[in-house]
N, C-alpha and C. Protein backbone atom coordinates (compact mmCIF):
# COMPACT_ATOMS: atom_id res chain seq x y z
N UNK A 1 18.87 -42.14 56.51
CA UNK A 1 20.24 -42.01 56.91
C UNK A 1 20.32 -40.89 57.94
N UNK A 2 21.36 -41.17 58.88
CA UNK A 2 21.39 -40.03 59.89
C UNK A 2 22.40 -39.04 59.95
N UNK A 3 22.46 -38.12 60.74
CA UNK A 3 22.81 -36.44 60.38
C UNK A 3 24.42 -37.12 60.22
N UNK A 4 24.89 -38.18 60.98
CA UNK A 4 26.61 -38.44 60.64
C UNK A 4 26.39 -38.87 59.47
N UNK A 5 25.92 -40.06 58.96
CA UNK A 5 26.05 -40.43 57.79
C UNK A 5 25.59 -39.35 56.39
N UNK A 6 25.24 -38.57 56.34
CA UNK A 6 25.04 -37.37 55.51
C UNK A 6 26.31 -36.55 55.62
N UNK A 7 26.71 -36.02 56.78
CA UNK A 7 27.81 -35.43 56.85
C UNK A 7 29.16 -36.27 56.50
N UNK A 8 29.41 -37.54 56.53
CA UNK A 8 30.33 -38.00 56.05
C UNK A 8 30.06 -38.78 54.21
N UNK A 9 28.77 -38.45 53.81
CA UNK A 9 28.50 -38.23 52.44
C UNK A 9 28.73 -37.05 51.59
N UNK A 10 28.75 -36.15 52.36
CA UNK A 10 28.67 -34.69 52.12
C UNK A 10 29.70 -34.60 50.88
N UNK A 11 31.22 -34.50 51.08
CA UNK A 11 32.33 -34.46 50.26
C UNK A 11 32.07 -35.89 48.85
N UNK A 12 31.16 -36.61 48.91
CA UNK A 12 30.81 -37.41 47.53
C UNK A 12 29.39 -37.08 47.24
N UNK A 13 28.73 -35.51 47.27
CA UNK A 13 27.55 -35.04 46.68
C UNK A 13 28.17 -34.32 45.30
N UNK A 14 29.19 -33.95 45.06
CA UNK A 14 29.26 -33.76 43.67
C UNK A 14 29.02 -35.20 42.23
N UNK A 15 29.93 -35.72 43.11
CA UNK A 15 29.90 -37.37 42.42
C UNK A 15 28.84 -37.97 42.20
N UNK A 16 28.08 -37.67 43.31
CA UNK A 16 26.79 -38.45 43.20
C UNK A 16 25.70 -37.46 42.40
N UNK A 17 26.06 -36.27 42.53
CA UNK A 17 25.12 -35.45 41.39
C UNK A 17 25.64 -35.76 39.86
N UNK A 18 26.39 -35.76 39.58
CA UNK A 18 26.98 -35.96 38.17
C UNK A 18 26.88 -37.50 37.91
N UNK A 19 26.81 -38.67 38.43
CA UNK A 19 26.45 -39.81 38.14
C UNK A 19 24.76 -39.88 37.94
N UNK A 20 23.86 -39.06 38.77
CA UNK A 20 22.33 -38.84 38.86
C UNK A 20 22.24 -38.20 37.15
N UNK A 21 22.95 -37.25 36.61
CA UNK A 21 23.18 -36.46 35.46
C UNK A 21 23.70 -37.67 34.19
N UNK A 22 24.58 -38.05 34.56
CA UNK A 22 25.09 -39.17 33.22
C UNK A 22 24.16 -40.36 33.18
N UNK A 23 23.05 -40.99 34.15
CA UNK A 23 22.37 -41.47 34.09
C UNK A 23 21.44 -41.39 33.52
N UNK A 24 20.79 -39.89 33.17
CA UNK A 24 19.61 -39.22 32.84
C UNK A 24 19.74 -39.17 31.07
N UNK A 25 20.67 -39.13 31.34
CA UNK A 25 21.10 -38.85 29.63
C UNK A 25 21.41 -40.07 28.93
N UNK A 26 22.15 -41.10 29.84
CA UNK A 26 21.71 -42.50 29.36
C UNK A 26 20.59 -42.87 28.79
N UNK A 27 19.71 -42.75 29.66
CA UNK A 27 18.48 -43.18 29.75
C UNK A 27 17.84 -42.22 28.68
N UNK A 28 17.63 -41.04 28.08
CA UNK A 28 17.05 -40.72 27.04
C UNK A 28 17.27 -41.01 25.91
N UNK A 29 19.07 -41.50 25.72
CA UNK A 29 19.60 -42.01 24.83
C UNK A 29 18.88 -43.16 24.51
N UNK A 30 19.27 -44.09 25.22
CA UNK A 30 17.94 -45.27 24.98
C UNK A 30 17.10 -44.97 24.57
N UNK A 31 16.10 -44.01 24.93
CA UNK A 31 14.95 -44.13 24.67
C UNK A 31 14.66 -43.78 23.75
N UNK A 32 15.86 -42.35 22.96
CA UNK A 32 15.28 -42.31 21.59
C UNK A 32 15.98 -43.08 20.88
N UNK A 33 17.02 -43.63 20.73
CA UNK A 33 17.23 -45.18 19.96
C UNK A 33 16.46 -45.94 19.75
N UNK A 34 15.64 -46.20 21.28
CA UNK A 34 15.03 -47.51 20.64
C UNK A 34 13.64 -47.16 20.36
N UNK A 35 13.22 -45.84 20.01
CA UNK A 35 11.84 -45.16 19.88
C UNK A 35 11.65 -45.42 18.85
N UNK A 36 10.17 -46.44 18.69
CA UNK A 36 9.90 -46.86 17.23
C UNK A 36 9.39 -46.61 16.23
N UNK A 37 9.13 -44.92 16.57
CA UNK A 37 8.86 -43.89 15.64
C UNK A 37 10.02 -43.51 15.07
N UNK A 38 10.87 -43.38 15.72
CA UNK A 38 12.23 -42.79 15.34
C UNK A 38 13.50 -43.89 14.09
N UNK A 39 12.76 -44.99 14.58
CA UNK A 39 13.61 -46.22 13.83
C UNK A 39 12.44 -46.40 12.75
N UNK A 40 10.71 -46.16 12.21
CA UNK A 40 10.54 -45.67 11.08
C UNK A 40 10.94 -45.29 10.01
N UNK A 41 10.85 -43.88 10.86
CA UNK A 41 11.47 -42.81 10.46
C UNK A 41 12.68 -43.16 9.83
N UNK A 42 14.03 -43.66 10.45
CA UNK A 42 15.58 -43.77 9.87
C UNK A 42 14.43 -45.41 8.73
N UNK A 43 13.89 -46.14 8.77
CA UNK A 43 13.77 -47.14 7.89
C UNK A 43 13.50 -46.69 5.95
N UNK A 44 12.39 -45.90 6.65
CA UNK A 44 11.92 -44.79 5.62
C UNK A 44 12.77 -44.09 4.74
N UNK A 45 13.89 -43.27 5.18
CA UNK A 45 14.92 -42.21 4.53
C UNK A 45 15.95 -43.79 4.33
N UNK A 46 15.70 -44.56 4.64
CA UNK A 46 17.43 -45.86 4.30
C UNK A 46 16.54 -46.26 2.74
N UNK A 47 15.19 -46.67 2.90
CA UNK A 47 14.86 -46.84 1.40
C UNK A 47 15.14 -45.55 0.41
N UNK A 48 14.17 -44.34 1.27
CA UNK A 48 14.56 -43.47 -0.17
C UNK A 48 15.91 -43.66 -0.47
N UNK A 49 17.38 -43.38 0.19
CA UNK A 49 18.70 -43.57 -0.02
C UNK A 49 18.61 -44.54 -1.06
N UNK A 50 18.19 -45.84 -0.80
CA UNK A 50 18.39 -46.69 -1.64
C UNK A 50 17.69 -46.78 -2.98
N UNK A 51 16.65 -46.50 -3.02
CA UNK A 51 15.56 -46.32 -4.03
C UNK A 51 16.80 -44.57 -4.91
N UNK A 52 17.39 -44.18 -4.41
CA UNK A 52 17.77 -42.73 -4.92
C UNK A 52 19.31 -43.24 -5.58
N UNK A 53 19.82 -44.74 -5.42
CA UNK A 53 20.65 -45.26 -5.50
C UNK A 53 22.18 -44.33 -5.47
N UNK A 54 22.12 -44.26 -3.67
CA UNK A 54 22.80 -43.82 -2.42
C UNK A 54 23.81 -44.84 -2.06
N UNK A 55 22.99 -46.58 -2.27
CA UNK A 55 23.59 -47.34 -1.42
C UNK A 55 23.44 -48.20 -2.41
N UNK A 56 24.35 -49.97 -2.42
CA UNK A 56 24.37 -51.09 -2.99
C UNK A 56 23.21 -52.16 -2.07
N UNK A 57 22.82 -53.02 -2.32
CA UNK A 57 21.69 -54.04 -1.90
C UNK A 57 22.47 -54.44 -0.83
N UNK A 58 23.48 -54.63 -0.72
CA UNK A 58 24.43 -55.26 0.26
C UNK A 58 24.26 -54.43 1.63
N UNK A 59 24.58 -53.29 0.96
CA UNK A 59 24.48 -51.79 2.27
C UNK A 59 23.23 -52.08 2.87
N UNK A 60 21.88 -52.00 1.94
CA UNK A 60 20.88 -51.43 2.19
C UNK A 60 20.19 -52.84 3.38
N UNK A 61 20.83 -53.95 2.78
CA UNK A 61 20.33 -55.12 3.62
C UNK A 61 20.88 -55.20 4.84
N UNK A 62 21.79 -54.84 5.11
CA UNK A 62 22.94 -54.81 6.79
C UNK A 62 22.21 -53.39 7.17
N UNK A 63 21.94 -52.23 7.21
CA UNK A 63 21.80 -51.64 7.74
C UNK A 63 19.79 -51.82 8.15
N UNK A 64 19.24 -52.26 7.16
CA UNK A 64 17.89 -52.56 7.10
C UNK A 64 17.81 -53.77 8.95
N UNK A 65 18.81 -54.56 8.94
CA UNK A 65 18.63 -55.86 9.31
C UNK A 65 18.94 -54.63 10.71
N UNK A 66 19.81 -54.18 11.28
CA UNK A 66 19.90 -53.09 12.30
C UNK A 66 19.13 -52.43 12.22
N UNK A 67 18.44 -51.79 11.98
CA UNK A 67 16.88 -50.81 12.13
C UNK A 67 16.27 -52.08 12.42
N UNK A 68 16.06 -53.16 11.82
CA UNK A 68 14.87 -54.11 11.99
C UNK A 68 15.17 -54.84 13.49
N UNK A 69 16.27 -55.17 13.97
CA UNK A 69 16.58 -55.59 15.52
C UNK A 69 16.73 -54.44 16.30
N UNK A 70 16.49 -53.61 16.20
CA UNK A 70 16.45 -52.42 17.47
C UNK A 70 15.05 -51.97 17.24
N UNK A 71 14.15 -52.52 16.23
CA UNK A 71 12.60 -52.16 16.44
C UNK A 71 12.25 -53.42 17.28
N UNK A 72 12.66 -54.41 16.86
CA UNK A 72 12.41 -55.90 17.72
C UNK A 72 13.11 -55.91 18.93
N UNK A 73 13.75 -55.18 19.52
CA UNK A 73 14.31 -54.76 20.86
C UNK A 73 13.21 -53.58 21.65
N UNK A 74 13.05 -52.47 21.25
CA UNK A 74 12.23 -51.89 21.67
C UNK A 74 10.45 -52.76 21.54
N UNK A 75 10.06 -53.36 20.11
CA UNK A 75 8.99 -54.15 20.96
C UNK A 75 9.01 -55.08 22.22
N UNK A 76 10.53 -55.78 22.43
CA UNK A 76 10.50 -56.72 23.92
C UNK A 76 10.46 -55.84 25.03
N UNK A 77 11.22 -54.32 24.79
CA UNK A 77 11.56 -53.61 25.93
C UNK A 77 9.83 -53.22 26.21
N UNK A 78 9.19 -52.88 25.45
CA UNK A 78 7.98 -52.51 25.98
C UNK A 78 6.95 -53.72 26.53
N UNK A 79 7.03 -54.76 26.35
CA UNK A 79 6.37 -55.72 26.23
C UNK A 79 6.90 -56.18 28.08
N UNK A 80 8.27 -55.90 28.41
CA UNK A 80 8.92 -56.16 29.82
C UNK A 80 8.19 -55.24 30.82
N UNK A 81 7.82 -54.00 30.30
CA UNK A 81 7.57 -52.75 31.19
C UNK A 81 5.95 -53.45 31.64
């Protein structure tokens, strides 16, 4: 881009820094969501809960079935890369 077009970008470099910023943090968000150490991990402490009878079979099966499709999301997401 040339020295006009920078200078008439100039007044949308805050915008564009803070969209570069909410992006970044998107993107880690994802990543530890769908980190499949991390969804273990929450699988692991949802049994003890349940095994510690925390939760009803009902609970433990809806939230099990969500840990279990966001591990099967992160295996496609890696499988795309």
């Amino acid at each position: 881009m040339g020295l006009i077009g920078e200078l008439l970008l100039l007044p949308a470099a805050p915008a564009r820094g803070s969209l570069w910023v909410l992006r970044q943090v998107v993107d880690e968000a994802e990543r530890q969501y769908y980190d499949p150490a991390t969804i273990q991990g929450e699988l692991g402490r949802l049994a003890e809960q349940f095994e510690a009878g925390e939760m009803d079979e009902d609970e433990f099966d809806r939230r099990e079935d969500e840990l279990l499709d966001r591990l099967e999301i992160s295996q496609n997401r890696e499988q795309g890369q």
